[in-house]
Protein backbone atom coordinates (compact mmCIF):
# COMPACT_ATOMS: atom_id res chain seq x y z
CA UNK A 1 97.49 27.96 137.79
CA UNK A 2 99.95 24.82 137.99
CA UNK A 3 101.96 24.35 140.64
CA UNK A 4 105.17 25.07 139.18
CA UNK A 5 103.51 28.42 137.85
CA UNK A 6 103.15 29.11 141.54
CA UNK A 7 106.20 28.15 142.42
CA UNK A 8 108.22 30.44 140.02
CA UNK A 9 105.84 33.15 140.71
CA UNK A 10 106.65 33.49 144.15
CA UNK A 11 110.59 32.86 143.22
CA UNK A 12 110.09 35.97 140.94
CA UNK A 13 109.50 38.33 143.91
CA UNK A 14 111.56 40.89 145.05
CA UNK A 15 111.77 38.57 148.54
CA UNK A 16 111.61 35.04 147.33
CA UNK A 17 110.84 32.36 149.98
CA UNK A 18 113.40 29.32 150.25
CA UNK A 19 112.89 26.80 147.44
CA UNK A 20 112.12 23.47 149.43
CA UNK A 21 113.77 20.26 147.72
CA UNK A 22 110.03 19.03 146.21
CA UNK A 23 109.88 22.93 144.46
CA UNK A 24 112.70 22.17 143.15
CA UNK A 25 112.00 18.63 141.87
CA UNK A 26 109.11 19.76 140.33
CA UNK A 27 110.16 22.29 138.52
CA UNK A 28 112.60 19.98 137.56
CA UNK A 29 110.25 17.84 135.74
CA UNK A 30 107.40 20.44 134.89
CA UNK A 31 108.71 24.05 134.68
CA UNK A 32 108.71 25.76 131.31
CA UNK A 33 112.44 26.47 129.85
CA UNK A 34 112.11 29.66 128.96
CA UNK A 35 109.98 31.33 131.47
CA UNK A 36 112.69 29.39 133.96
CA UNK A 37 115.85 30.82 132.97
CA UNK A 38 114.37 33.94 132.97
CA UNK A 39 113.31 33.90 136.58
CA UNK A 40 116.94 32.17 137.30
CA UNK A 41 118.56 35.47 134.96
CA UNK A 42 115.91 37.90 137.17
CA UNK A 43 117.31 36.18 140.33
CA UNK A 44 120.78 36.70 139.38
CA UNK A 45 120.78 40.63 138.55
CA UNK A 46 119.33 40.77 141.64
CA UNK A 47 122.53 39.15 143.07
CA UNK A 48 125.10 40.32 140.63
CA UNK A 49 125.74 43.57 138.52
CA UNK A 50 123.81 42.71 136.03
CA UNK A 51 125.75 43.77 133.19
CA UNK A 52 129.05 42.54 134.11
CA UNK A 53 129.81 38.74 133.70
CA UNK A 54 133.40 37.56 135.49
CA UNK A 55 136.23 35.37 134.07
CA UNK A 56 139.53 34.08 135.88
CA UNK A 57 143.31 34.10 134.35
CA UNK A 58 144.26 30.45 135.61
CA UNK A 59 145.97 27.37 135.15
CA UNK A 60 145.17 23.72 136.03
CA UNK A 61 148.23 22.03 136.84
CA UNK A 62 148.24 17.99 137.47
CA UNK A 63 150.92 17.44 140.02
CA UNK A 64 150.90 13.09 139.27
CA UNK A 65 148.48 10.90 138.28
CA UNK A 66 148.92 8.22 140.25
CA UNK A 67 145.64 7.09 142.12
CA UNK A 68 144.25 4.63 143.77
CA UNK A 69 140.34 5.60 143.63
CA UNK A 70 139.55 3.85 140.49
CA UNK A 71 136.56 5.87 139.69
CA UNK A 72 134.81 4.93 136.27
CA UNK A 73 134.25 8.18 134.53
CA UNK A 74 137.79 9.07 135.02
CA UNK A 75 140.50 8.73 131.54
CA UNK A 76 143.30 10.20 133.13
CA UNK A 77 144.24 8.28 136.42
CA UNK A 78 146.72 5.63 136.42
CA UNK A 79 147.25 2.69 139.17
CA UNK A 80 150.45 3.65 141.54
CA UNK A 81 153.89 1.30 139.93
CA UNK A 82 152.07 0.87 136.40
CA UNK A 83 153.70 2.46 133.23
CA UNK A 84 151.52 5.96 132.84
CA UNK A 85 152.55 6.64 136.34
CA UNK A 86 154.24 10.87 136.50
CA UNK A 87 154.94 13.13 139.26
CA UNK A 88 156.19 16.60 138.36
CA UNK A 89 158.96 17.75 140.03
CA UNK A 90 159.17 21.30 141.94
CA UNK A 91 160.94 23.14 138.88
CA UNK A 92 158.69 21.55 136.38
CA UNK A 93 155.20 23.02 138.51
CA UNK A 94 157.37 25.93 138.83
CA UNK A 95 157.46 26.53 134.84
CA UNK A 96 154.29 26.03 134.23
CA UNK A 97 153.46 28.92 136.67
CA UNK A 98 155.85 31.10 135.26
CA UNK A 99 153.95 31.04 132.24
CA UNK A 100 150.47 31.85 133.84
CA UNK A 101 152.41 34.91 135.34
CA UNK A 102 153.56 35.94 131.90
CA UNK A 103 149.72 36.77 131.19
CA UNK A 104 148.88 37.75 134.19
CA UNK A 105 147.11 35.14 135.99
CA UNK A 106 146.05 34.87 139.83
CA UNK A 107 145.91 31.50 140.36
CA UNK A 108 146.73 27.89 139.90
CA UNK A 109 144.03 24.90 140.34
CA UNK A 110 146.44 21.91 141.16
CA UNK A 111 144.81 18.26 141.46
CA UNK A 112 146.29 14.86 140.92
CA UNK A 113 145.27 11.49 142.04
CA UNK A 114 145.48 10.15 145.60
CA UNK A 115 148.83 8.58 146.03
CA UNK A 116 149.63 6.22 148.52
CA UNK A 117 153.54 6.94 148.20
CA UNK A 118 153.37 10.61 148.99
CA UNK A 119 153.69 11.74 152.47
CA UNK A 120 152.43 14.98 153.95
CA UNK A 121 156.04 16.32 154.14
CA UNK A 122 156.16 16.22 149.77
CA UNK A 123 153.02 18.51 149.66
CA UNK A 124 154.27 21.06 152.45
CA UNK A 125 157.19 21.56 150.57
CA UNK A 126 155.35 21.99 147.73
CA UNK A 127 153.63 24.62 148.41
CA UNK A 128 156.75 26.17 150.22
CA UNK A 129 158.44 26.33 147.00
CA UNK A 130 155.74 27.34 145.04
CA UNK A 131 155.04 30.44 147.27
CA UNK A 132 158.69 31.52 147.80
CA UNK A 133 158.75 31.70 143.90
CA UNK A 134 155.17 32.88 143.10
CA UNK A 135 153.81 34.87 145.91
CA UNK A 136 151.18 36.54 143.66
CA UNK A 137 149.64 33.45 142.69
CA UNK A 138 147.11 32.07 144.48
CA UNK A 139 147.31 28.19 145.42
CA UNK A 140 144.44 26.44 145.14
CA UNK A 141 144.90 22.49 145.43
CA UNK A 142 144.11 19.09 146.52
CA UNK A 143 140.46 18.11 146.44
CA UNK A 144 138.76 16.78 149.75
CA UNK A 145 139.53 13.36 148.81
CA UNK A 146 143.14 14.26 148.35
CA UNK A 147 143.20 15.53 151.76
CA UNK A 148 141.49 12.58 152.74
CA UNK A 149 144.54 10.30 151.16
CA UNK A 150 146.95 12.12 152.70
CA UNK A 151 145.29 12.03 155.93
CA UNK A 152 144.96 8.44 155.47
CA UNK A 153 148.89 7.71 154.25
CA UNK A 154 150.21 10.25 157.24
CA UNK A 155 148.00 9.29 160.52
CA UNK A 156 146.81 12.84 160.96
CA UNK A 157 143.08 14.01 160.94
CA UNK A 158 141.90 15.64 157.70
CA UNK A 159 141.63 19.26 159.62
CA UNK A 160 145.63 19.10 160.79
CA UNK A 161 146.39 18.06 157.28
CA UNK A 162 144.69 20.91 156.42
CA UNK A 163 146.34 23.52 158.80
CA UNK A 164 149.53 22.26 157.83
CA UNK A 165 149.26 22.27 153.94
CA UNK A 166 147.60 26.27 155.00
CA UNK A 167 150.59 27.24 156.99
CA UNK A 168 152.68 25.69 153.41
CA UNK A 169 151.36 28.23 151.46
CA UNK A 170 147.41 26.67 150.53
CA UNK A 171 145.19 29.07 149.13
CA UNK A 172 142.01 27.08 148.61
CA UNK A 173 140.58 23.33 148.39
CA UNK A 174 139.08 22.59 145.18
CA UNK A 175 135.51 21.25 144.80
CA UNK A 176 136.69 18.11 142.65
CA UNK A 177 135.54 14.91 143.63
CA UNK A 178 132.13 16.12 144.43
CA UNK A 179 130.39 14.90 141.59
CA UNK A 180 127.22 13.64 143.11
CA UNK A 181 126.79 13.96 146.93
CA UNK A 182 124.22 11.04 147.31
CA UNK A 183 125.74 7.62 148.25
CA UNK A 184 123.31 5.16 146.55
CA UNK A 185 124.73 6.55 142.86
CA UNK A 186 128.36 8.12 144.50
CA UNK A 187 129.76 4.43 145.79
CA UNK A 188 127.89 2.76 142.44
CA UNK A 189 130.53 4.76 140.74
CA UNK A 190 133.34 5.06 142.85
CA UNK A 191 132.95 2.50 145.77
CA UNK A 192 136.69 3.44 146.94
CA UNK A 193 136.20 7.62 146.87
CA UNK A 194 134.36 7.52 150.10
CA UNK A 195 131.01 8.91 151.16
CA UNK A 196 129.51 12.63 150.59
CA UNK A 197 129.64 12.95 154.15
CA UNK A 198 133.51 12.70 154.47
CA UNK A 199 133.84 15.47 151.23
CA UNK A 200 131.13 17.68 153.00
CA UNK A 201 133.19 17.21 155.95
CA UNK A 202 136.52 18.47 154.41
CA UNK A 203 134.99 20.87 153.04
CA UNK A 204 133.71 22.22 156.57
CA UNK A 205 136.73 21.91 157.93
CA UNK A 206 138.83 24.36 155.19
CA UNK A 207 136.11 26.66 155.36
CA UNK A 208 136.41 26.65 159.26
CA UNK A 209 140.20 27.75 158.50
CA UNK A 210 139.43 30.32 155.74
CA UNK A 211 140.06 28.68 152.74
CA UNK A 212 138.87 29.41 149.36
CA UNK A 213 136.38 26.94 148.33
CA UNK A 214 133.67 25.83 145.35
CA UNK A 215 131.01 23.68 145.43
CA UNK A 216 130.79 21.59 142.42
CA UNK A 217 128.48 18.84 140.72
CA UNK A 218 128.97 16.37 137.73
CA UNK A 219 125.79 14.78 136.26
CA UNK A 220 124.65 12.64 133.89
CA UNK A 221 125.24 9.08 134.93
CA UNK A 222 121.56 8.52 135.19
CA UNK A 223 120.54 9.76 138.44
CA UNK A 224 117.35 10.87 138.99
CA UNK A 225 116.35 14.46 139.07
CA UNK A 226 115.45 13.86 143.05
CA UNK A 227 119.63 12.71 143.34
CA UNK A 228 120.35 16.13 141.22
CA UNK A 229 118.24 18.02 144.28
CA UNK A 230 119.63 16.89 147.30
CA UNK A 231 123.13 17.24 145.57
CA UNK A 232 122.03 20.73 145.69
CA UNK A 233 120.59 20.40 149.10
CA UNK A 234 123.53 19.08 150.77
CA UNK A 235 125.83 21.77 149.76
CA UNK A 236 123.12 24.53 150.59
CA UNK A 237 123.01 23.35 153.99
CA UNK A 238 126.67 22.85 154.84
CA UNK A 239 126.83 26.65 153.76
CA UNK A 240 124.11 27.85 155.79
CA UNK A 241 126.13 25.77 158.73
CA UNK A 242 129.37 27.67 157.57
CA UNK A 243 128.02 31.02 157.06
CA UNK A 244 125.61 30.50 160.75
CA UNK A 245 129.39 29.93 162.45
CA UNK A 246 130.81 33.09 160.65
CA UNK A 247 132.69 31.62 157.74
CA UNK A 248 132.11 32.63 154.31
CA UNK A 249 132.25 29.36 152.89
CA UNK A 250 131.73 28.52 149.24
CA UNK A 251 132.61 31.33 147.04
CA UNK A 252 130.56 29.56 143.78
CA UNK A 253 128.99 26.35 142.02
CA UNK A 254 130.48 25.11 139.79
CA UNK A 255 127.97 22.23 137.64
CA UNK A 256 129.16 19.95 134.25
CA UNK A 257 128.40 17.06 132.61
CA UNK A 258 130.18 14.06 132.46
CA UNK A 259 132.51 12.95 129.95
CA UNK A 260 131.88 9.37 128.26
CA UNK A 261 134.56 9.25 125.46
CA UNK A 262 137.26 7.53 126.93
CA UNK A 263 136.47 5.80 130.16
CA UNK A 264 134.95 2.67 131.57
CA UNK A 265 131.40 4.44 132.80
CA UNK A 266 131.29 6.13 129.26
CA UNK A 267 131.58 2.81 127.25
CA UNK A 268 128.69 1.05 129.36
CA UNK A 269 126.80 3.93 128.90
CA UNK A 270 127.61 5.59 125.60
CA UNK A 271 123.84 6.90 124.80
CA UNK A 272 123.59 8.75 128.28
CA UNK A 273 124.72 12.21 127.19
CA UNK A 274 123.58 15.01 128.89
CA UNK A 275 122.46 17.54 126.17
CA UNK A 276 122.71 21.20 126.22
CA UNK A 277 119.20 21.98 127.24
CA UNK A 278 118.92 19.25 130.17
CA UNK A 279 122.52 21.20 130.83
CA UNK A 280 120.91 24.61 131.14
CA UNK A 281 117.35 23.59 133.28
CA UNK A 282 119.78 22.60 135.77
CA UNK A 283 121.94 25.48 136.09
CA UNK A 284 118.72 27.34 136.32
CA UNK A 285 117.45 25.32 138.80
CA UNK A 286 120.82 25.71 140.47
CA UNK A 287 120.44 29.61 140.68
CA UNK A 288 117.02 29.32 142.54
CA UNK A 289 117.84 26.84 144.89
CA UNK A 290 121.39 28.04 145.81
CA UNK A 291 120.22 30.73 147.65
CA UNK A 292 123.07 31.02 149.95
CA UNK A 293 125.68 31.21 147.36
CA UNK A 294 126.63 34.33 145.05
CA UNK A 295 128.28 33.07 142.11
CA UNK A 296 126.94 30.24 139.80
CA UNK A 297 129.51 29.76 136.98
CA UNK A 298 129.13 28.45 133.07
CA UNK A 299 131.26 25.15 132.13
CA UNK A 300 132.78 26.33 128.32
CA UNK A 301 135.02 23.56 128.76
CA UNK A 302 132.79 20.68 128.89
CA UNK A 303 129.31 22.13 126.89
CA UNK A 304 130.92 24.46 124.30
CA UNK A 305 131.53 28.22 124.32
CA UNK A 306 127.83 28.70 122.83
CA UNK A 307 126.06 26.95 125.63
CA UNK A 308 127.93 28.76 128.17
CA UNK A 309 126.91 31.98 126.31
CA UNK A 310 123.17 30.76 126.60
CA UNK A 311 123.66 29.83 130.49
CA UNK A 312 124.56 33.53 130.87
CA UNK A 313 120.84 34.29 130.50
CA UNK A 314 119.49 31.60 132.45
CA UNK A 315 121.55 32.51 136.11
CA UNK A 316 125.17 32.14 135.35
CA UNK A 317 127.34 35.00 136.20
CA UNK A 318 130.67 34.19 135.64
CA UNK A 319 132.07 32.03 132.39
CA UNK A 320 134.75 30.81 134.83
CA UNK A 321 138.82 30.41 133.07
CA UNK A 322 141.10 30.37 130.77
CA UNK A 323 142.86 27.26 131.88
CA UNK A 324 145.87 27.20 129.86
CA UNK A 325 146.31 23.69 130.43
CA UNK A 326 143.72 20.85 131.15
CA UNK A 327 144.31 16.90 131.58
CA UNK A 328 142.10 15.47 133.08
CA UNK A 329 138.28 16.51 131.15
CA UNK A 330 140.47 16.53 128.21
CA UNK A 331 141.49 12.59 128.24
CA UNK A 332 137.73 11.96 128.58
CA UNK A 333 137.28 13.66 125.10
CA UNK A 334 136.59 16.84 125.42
CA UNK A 335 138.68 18.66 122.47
CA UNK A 336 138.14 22.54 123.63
CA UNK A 337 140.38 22.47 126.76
CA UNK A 338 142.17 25.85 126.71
CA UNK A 339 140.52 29.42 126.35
CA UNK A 340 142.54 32.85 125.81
CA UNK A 341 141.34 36.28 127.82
CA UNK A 342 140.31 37.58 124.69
CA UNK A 343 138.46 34.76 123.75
CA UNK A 344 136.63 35.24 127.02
CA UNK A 345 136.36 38.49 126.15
CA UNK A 346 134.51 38.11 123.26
CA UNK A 347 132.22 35.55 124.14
CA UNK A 348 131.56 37.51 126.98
CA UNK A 349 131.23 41.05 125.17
CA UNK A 350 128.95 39.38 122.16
CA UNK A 351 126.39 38.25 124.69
CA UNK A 352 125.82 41.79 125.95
CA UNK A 353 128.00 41.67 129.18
CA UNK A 354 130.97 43.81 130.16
CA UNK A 355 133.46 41.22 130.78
CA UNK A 356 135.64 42.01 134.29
CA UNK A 357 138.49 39.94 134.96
CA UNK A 358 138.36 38.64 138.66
CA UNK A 359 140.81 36.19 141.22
CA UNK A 360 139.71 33.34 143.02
CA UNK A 361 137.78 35.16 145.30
CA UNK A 362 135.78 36.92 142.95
CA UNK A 363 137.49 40.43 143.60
CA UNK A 364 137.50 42.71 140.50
CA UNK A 365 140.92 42.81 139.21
CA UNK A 366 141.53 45.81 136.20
CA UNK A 367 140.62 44.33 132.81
CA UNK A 368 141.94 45.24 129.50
CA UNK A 369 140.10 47.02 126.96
CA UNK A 370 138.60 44.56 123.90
CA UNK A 371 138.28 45.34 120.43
CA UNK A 372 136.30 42.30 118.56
CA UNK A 373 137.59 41.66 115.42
CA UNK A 374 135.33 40.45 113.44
CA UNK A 375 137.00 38.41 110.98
CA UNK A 376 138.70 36.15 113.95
CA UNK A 377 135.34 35.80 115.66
CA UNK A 378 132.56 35.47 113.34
CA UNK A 379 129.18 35.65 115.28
CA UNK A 380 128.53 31.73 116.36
CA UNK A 381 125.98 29.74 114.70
CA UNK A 382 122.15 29.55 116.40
CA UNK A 383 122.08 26.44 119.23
CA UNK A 384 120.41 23.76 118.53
CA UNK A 385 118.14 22.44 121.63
């Protein structure tokens, strides 16, 4: 028997041993596809319902893009005093929000870029405004390195910025600006974004406090499959650290590809796609080695509807939201940015899954009935490998 026969054998088991970082590697570069997926979909029935897949009613909401970060796989930034430079105004956020209550959404995921102009006091009243107006929707905004600008522009430590954008009205910290959590390819990208210690350490710090957080992870700028583990590794073990000190820490993982249409990394690198089967081994892989985490969700929005489908059967439980509105995957050419419920739904119900509709906390919220109409979603064509 090969070793990575072994290895998934003994992940198979009704009380699977930790997967060590060289398991994971190798099954990285040796493991079958199929007989993977299917010990990452055994792994998460064992976790999950198993015949319930969850989607979120949400909006991402982009605030300003005015940033200073510079990072080269990002089309939608623009340098604080040029031309491109916006920054929405209370009422206009405040719209945009009405709408997502109109359908019934939970929550908004609100980025932008890190702003040098902005003090503290702009964001706390904010998120005063926004929960005075919405108190039903939950606020989930400002990445770690967002925190970490504003801790920079106001004197304060990242964990008071923190308690005061919580006692505002803050929900949750986003995972963005993850991407990969190993310096030697993180600073080759984005020299200015700061190390994965200092977004691990954010992310401590808001899960110290309660927030709602996800762990995310965007690949494909030709890192090794060793860079793609300890990624992995590094967010396993700051929640074993949260969840040892009684804090639930990351509620999901969140992976994706990056985008090379319209930005300076993409045009160096314009053969460096990730494809839909590299896509899916990791997500797999993910499932496995996540052990401490619940929830591993499908990315629709950057590898199609029918690859999220597939990723359903190989350890994704959750084909994560409608969206309404997306900017910033969107200027890096994506051209599917926005998803209806019943388009959800449907993917959801045609792979074999009840579809529940859930918040940001993964609590089952009631879900409408579904009747597929066949004309308006013809069954999708077979994937192509």
């Amino acid at each position: 028997m090969t070793a990575w026969h072994e290895i998934l054998e003994k992940q198979n088991s009704t009380n699977p041993p930790r997967l060590s970082e060289e398991e994971a590697i190798i099954l990285y570069d040796q493991a079958d596809f199929n007989l993977l997926r299917q010990v990452a979909l055994d792994r998460r029935r064992m976790v999950n319902p198993p015949d319930e897949v969850t989607y979120l009613i949400d909006r991402n909401i982009n605030y300003g893009n005015a940033c200073t970060i510079n990072c080269q796989f990002c089309s939608f930034y623009s340098p604080p005093g040029s031309k491109g430079v916006y920054l929405q105004s209370n009422e206009q956020i405040s719209a945009r929000i009405r709408e997502l209550e109109d359908i019934e959404g939970s929550r908004i995921l609100m980025q932008g870029g890190v702003d040098p102009e902005l003090q503290i006091e702009w964001y706390e009243e904010l998120l005063r405004f926004l929960k005075n107006n919405h108190p039903t929707i939950d606020l989930d905004c400002f990445s770690p390195i967002e925190i970490e600008g504003i801790s920079e522009v106001c004197g304060l430590s990242t964990f008071k910025v923190l308690e005061r954008l919580q006692s505002a009205g803050l929900h949750g910290l986003p995972g963005g600006g993850a991407e990969m959590l190993v310096d030697e390819v993180r600073l080759g990208l984005s020299p200015k974004k700061g190390s994965a210690e200092n977004w691990l350490k954010v992310m401590g710090e808001a899960h110290s406090l309660g927030l709602t957080t996800t762990a995310t992870n965007v690949f494909g700028f030709g890192e090794t499959n060793e860079h793609r583990v300890k990624h992995m590794a590094k967010i396993r073990q700051l929640q074993d650290k949260s969840n040892e000190q009684g804090f639930h820490g990351f509620t999901a993982f969140i992976a994706w590809t990056v985008q090379l249409e319209n930005n300076s990394f993409g045009k160096k690198n314009s053969n460096q796609s990730v494809g839909p089967a590299e896509y899916l081994r990791h997500l797999a892989i993910s499932r496995l080695f996540l052990d401490n985490i619940d929830h591993i969700q499908a990315s629709w929005l950057t590898m199609g509807m029918d690859v999220a489908q597939m990723a359903l059967f190989g350890g994704a439980d959750d084909i994560g939201s409608t969206m309404m509105e997306e900017n910033v995957v969107s200027a890096a050419g994506s051209t599917k940015v926005i998803c209806t419920e019943e388009e959800l739904q449907t993917a959801i119900t045609r792979a074999g899954f009840k579809a529940r509709r859930r918040n940001s906390e993964y609590e089952i919220l009631d879900t409408p009935s579904l009747v597929i109409d066949p004309q308006k979603y013809p069954s999708p064509p077979p994937i192509n490998y």
